[in-house]
Protein backbone atom coordinates (compact mmCIF):
# COMPACT_ATOMS: atom_id res chain seq x y z
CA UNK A 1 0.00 0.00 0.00
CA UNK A 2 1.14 3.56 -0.92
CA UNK A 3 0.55 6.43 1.10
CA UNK A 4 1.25 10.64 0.99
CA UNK A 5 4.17 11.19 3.92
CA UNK A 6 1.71 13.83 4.50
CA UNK A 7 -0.71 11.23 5.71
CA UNK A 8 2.09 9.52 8.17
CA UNK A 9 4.08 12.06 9.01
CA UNK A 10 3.94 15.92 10.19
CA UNK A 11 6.57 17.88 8.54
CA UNK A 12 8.41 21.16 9.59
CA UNK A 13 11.50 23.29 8.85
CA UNK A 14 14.35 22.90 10.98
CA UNK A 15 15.51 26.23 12.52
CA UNK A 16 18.16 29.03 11.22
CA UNK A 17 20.59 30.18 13.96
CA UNK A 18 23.78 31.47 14.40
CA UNK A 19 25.80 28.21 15.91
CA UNK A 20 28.10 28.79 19.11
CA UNK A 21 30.84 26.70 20.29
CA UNK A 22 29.45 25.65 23.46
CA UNK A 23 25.53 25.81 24.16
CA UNK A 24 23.25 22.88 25.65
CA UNK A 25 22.15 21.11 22.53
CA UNK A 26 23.55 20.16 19.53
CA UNK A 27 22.77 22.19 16.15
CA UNK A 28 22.91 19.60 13.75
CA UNK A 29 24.37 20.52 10.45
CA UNK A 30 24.61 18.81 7.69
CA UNK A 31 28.57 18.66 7.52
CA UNK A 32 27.90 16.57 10.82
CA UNK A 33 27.04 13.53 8.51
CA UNK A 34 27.90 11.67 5.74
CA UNK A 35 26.07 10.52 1.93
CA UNK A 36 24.16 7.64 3.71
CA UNK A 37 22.70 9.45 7.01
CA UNK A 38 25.55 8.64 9.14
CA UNK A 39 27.23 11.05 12.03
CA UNK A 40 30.50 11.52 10.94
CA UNK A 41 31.87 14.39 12.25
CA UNK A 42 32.37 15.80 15.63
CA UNK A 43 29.55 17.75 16.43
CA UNK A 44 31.05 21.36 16.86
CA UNK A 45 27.92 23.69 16.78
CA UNK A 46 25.73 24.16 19.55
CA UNK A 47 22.86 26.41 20.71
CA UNK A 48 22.04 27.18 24.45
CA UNK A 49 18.03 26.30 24.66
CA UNK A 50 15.39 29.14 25.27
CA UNK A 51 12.10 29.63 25.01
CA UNK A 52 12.65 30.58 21.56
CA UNK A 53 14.04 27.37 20.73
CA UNK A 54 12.61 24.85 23.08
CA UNK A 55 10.38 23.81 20.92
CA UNK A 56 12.37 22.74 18.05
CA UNK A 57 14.10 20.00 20.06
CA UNK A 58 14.20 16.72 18.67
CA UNK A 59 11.65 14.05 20.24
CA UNK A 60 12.90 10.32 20.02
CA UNK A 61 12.01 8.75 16.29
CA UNK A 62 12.46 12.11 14.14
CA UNK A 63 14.06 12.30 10.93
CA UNK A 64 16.25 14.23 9.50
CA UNK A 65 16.13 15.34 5.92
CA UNK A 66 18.57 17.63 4.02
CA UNK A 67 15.99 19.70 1.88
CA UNK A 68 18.79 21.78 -0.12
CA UNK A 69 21.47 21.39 -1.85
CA UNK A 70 23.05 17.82 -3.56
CA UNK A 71 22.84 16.07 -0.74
CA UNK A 72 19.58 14.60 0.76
CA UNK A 73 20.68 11.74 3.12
CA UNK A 74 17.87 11.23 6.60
CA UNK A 75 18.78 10.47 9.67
CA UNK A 76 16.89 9.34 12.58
CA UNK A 77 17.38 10.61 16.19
CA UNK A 78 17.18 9.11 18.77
CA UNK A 79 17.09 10.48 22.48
CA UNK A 80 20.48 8.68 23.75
CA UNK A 81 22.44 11.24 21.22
CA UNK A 82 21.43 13.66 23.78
CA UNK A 83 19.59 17.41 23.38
CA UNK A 84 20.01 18.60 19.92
CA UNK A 85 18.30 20.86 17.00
CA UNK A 86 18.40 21.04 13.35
CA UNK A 87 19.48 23.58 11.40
CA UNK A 88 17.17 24.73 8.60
CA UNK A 89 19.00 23.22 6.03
CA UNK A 90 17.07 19.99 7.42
CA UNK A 91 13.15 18.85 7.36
CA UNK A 92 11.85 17.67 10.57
CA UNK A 93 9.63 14.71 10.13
CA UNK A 94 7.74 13.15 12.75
CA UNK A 95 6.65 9.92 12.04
CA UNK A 96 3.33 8.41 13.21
CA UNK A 97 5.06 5.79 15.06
CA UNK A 98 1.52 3.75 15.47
CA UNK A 99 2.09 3.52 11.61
CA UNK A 100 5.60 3.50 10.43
CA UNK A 101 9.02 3.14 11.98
CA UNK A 102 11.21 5.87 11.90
CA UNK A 103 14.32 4.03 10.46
CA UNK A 104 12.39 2.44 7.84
CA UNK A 105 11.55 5.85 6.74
CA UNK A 106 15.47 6.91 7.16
CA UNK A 107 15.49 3.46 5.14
CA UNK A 108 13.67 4.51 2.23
CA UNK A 109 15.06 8.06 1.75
CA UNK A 110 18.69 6.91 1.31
CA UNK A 111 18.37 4.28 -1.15
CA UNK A 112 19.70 5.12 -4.48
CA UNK A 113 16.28 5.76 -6.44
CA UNK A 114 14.66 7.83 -3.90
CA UNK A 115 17.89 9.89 -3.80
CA UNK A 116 17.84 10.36 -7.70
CA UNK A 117 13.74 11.25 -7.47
CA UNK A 118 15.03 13.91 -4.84
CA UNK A 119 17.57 15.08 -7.65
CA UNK A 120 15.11 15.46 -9.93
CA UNK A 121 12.63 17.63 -7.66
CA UNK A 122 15.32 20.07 -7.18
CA UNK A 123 17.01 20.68 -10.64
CA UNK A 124 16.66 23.63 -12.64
CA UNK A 125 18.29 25.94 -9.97
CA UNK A 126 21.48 27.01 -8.67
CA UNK A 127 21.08 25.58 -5.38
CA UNK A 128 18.76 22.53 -5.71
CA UNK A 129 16.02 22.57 -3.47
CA UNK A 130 12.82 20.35 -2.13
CA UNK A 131 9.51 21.71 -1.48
CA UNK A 132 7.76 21.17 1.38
CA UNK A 133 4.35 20.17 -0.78
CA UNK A 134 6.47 17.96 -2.78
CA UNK A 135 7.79 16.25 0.25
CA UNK A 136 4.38 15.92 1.26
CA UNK A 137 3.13 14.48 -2.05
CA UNK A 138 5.77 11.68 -1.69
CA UNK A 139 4.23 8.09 -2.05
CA UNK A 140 5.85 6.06 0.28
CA UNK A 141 5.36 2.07 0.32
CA UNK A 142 3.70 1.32 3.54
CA UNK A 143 4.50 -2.48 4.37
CA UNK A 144 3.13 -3.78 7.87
CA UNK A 145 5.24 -3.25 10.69
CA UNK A 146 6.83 -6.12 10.79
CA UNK A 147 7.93 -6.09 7.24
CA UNK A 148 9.49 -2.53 8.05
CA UNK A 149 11.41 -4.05 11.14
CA UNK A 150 12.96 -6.33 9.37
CA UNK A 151 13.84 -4.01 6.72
CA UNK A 152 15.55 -1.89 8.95
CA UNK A 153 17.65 -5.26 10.79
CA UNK A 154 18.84 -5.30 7.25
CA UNK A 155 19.73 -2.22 7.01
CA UNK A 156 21.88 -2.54 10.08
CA UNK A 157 23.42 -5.59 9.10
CA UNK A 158 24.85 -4.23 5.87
CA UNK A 159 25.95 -0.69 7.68
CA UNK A 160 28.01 -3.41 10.55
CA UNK A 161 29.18 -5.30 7.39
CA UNK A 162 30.61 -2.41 5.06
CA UNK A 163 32.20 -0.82 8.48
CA UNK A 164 34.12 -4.27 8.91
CA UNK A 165 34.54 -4.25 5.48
CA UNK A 166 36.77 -1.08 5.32
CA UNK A 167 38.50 -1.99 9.09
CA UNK A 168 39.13 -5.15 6.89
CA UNK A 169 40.73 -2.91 3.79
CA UNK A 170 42.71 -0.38 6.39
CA UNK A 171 44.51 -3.86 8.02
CA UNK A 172 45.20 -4.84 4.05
CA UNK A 173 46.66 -1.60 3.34
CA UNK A 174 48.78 -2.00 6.63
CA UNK A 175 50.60 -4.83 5.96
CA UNK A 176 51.02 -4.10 2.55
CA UNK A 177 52.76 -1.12 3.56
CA UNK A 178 54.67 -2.56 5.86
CA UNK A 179 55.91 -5.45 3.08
CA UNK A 180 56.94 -2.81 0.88
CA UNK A 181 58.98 -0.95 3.25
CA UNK A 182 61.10 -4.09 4.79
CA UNK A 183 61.60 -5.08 1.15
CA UNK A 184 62.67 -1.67 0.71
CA UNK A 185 64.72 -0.49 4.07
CA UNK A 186 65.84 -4.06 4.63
CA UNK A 187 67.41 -4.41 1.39
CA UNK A 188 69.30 -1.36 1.34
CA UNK A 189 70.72 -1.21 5.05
């Protein structure tokens, strides 16, 4: 069954602020994450939470989605990353969780066709952009619950395999490296 995100989800803007260095919640930006929804960098931009702000906080199970520019990886967050805010290069989405699990969602807006439909609602300007009706318009496949859990184990499985894939690739490199050099230094000593 397909459904409107509109008709699952509630969708806002994240917020524009100037970022401090220290501050009580996180402002996540998305330099703070890689092509695939990952957290990648150090988070180094904070705000200090008023009343202004408080109500922008992220609640357990929203996603993340880059609205501008090339990139439009989602993440989910989740409470135990501790107090944090998006910037308004993000959508907020909050998922009706009696409906559809959060990471399934993250799930869906990563893979490699939904990315390029993404692409595709943005060109013709300089800095490609989604609209917030088009995000709502967006038919997403609703499979039961337990379909979507699964989904997501899968999901996790492959993100555990690549990362021992490349720890796998770094120790290759190592003691290839370290061939070469007592071929090298050993020979000529």
């Amino acid at each position: 069954m397909k459904v409107k995100l509109s008709d699952i989800a509630q969708l806002q803007f994240g917020v524009y602020a100037k970022p401090k260095e220290s501050g009580n919640a996180a402002y996540l930006q998305a330099k703070h994450f890689d092509d695939w929804g990952n957290q990648q960098q150090q988070i180094d931009t904070y705000l200090q939470i008023d009343q202004k702000n408080e109500t922008h906080l992220l609640q357990e199970g929203d996603i993340l989605l880059v609205g501008k520019g090339q990139r439009n990886f989602a993440w989910t967050y989740h409470k135990s990353f501790g107090p944090a805010i998006a910037s308004s290069i993000f959508f907020v989405i909050k998922p009706d969780t009696s409906r559809l699990i959060p990471e399934f969602l993250t799930t869906i807006f990563n893979m490699p066709q939904t990315q390029a439909y993404f692409q595709v609602l943005g060109a013709g300007s300089s800095i490609p952009s989604i609209r917030i009706s088009e995000l709502e318009d967006f038919a997403v496949a609703l499979p039961s619950l337990e379909v979507q859990k699964r989904t997501v184990e899968i999901k996790q499985l492959h993100y555990k395999d690549m990362e021992l894939s490349q720890k796998i690739l770094s120790e290759k490199q190592k003691v290839y490296q370290a061939a070469i050099n007592k071929l090298i230094f050993n020979k000529h000593e």
